[in-house]
N, C-alpha and C. Protein backbone atom coordinates (compact mmCIF):
# COMPACT_ATOMS: atom_id res chain seq x y z
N UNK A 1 -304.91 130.31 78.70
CA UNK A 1 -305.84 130.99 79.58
C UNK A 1 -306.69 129.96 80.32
N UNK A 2 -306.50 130.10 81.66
CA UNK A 2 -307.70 129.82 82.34
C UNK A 2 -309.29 129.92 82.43
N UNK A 3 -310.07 128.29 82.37
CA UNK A 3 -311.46 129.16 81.96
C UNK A 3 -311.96 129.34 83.12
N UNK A 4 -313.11 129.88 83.11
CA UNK A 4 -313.85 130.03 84.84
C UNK A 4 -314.47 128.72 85.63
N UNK A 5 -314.59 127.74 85.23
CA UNK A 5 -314.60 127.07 85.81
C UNK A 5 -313.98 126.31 86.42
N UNK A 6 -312.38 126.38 85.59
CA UNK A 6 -310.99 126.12 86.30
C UNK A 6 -310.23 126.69 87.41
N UNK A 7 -310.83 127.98 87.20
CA UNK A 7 -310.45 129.35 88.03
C UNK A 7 -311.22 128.91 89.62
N UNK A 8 -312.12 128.48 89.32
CA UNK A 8 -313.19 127.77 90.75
C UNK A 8 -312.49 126.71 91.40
N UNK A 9 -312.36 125.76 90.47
CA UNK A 9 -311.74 124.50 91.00
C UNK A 9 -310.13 124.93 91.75
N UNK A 10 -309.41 125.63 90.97
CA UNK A 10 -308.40 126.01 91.57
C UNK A 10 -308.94 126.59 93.50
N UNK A 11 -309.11 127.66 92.97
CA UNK A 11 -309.56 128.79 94.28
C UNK A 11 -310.06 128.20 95.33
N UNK A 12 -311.00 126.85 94.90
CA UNK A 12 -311.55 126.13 96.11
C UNK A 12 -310.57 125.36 96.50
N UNK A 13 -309.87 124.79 95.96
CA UNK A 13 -308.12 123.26 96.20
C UNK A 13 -307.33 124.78 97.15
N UNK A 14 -307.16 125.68 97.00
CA UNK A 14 -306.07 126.86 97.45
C UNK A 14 -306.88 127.04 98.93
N UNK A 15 -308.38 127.02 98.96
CA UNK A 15 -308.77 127.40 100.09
C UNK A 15 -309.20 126.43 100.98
N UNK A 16 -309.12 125.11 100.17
CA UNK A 16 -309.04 123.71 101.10
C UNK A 16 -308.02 123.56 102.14
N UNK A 17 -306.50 123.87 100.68
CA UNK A 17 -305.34 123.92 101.70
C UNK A 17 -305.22 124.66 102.85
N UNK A 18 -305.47 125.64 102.40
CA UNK A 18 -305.38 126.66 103.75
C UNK A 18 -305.62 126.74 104.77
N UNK A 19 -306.86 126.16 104.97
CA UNK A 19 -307.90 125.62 105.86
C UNK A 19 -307.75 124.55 106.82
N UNK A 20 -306.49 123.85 106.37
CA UNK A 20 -305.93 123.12 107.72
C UNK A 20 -305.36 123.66 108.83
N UNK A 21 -304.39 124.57 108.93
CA UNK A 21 -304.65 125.56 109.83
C UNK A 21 -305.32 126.86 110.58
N UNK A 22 -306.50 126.93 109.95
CA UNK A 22 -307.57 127.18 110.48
C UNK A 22 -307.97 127.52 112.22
N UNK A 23 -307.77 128.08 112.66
CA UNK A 23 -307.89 128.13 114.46
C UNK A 23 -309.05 127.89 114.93
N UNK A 24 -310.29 127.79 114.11
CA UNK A 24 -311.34 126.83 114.26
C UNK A 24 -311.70 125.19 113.98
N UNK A 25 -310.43 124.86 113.50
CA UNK A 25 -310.64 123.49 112.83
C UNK A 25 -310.76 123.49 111.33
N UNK A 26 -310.18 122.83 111.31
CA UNK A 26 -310.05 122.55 109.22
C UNK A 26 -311.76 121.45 108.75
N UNK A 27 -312.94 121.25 109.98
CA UNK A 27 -313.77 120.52 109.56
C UNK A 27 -314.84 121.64 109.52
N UNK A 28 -314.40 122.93 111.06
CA UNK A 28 -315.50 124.18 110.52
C UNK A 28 -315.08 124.55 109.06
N UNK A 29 -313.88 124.69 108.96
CA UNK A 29 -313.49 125.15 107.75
C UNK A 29 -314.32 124.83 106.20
N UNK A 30 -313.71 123.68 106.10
CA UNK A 30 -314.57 123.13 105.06
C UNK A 30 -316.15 122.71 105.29
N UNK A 31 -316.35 122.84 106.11
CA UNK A 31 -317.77 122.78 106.07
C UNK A 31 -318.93 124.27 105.35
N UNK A 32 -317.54 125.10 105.96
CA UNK A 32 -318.28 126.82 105.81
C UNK A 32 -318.22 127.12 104.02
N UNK A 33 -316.43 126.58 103.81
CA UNK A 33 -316.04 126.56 102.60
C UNK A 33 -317.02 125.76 101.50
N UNK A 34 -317.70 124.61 101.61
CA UNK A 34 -318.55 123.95 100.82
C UNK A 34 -319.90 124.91 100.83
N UNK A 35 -320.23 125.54 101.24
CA UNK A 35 -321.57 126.22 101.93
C UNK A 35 -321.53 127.32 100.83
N UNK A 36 -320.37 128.06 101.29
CA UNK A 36 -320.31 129.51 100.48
C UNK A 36 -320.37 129.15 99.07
N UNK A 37 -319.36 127.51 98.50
CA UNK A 37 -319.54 127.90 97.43
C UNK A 37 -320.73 126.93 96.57
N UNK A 38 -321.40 126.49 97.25
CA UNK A 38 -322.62 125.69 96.97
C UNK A 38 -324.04 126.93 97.12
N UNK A 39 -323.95 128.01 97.66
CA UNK A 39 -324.77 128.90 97.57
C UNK A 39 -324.92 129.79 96.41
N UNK A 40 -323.13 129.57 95.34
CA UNK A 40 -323.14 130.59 94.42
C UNK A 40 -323.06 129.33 93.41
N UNK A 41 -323.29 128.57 93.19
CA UNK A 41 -323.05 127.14 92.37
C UNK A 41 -324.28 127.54 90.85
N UNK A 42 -324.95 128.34 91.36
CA UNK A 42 -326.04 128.34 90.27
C UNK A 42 -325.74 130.14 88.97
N UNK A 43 -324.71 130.11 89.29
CA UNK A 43 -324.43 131.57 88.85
C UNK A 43 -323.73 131.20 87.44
N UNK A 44 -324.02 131.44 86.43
CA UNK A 44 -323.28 130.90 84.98
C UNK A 44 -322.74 132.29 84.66
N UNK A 45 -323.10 133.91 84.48
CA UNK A 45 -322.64 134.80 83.84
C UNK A 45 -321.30 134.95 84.14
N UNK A 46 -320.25 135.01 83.74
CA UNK A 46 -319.12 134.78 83.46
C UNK A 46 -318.43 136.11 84.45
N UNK A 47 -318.83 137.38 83.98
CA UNK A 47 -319.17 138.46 84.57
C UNK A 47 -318.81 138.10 86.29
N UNK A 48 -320.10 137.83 86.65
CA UNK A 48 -320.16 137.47 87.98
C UNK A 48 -319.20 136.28 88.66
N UNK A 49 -318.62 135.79 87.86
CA UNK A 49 -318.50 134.71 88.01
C UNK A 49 -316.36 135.19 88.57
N UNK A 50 -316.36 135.98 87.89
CA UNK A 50 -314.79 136.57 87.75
C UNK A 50 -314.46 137.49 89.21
N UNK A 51 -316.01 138.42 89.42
CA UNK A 51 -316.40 139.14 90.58
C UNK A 51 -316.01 138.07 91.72
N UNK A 52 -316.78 137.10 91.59
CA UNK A 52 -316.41 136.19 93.09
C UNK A 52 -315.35 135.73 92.97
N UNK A 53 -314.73 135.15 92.06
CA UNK A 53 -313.25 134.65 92.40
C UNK A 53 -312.36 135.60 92.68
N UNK A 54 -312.42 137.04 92.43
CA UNK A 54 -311.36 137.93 92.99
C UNK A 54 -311.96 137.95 94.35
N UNK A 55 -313.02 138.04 94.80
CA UNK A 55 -313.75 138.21 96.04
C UNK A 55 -312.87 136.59 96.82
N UNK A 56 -312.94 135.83 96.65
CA UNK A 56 -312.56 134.37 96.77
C UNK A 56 -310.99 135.00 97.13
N UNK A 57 -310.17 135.40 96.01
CA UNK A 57 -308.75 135.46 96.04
C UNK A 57 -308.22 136.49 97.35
N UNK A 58 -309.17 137.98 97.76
CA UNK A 58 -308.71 138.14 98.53
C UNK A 58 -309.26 137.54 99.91
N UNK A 59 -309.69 136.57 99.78
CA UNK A 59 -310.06 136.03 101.25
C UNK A 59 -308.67 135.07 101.61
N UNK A 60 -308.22 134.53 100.20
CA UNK A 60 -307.03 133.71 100.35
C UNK A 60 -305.93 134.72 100.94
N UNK A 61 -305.72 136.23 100.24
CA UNK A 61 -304.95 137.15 100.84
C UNK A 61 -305.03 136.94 102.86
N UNK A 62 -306.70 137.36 102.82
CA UNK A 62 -306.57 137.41 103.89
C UNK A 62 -306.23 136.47 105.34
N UNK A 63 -306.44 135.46 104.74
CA UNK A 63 -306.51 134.40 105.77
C UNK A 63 -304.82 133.99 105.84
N UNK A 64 -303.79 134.11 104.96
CA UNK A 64 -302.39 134.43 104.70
C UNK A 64 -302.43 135.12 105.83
N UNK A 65 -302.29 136.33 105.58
CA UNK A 65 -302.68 137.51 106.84
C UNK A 65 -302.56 136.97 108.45
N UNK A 66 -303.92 136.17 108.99
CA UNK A 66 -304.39 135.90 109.73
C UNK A 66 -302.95 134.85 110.14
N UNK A 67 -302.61 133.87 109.05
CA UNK A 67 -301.74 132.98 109.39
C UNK A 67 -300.30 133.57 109.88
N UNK A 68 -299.36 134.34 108.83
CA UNK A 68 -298.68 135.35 109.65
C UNK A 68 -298.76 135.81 110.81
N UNK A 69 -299.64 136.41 110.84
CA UNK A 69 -299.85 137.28 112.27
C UNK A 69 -299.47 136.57 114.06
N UNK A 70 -300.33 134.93 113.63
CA UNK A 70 -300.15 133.82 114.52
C UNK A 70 -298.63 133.57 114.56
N UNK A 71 -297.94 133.44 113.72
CA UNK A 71 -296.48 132.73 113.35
C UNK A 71 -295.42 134.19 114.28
N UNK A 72 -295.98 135.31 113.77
CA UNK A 72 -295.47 136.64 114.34
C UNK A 72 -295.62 136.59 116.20
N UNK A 73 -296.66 135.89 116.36
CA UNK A 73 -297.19 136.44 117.81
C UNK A 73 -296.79 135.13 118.46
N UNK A 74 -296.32 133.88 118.04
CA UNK A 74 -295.81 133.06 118.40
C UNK A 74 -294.56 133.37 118.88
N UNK A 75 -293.82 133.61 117.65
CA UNK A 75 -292.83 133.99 117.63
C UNK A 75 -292.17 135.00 118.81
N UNK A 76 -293.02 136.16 118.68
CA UNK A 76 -292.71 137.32 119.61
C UNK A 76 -292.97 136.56 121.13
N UNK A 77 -293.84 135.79 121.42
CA UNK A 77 -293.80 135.32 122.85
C UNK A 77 -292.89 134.11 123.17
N UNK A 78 -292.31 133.70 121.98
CA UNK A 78 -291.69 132.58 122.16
C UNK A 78 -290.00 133.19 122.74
N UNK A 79 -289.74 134.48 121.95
CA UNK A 79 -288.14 135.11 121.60
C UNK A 79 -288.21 136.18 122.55
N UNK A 80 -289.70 136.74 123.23
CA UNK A 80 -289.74 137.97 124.30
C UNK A 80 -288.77 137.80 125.03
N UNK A 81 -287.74 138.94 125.71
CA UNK A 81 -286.94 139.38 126.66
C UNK A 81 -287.36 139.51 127.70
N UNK A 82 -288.63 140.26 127.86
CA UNK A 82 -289.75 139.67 129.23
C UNK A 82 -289.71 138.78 129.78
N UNK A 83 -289.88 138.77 130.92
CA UNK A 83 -290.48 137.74 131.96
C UNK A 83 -291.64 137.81 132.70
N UNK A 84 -292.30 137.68 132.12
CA UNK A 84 -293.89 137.85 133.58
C UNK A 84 -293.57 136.94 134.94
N UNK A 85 -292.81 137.36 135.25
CA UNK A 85 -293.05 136.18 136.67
C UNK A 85 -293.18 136.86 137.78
């Protein structure tokens, strides 16, 4: 078993990675990313502590999401049958 403080260290390395493709920059990124989790840094109840990392995990969902969507819409304008001309 994973303890919670491993569970952090992980979740933050997963949302580092991610964060290089970023469509704001991987330096807004981690800058925002150090912020959020330096604001909850003082939280020990274990409880709470499980709350934010699922909170944490679906942001990783989401930003997946976000990345798809780009790769999709690339894609679709790259392979379109269209022509705007």
């Amino acid at each position: 078993m994973v303890s919670g403080r491993q569970e952090v260290i992980n979740l933050y390395k997963t949302l580092l990675y991610m964060g290089r493709d970023y469509p704001q920059g991987y330096d807004f990124f981690r800058s925002r990313l150090k912020k959020a989790f330096q604001r909850n840094s003082d939280i020990s109840d274990p409880e709470q502590i499980k709350i934010l990392v699922k909170r944490g995990e679906f942001v990783v969902k989401e930003i997946e999401a976000l990345y798809m969507l780009k790769k999709y819409r690339t894609l679709k304008d790259r392979y379109s049958t269209e022509k705007n001309k």
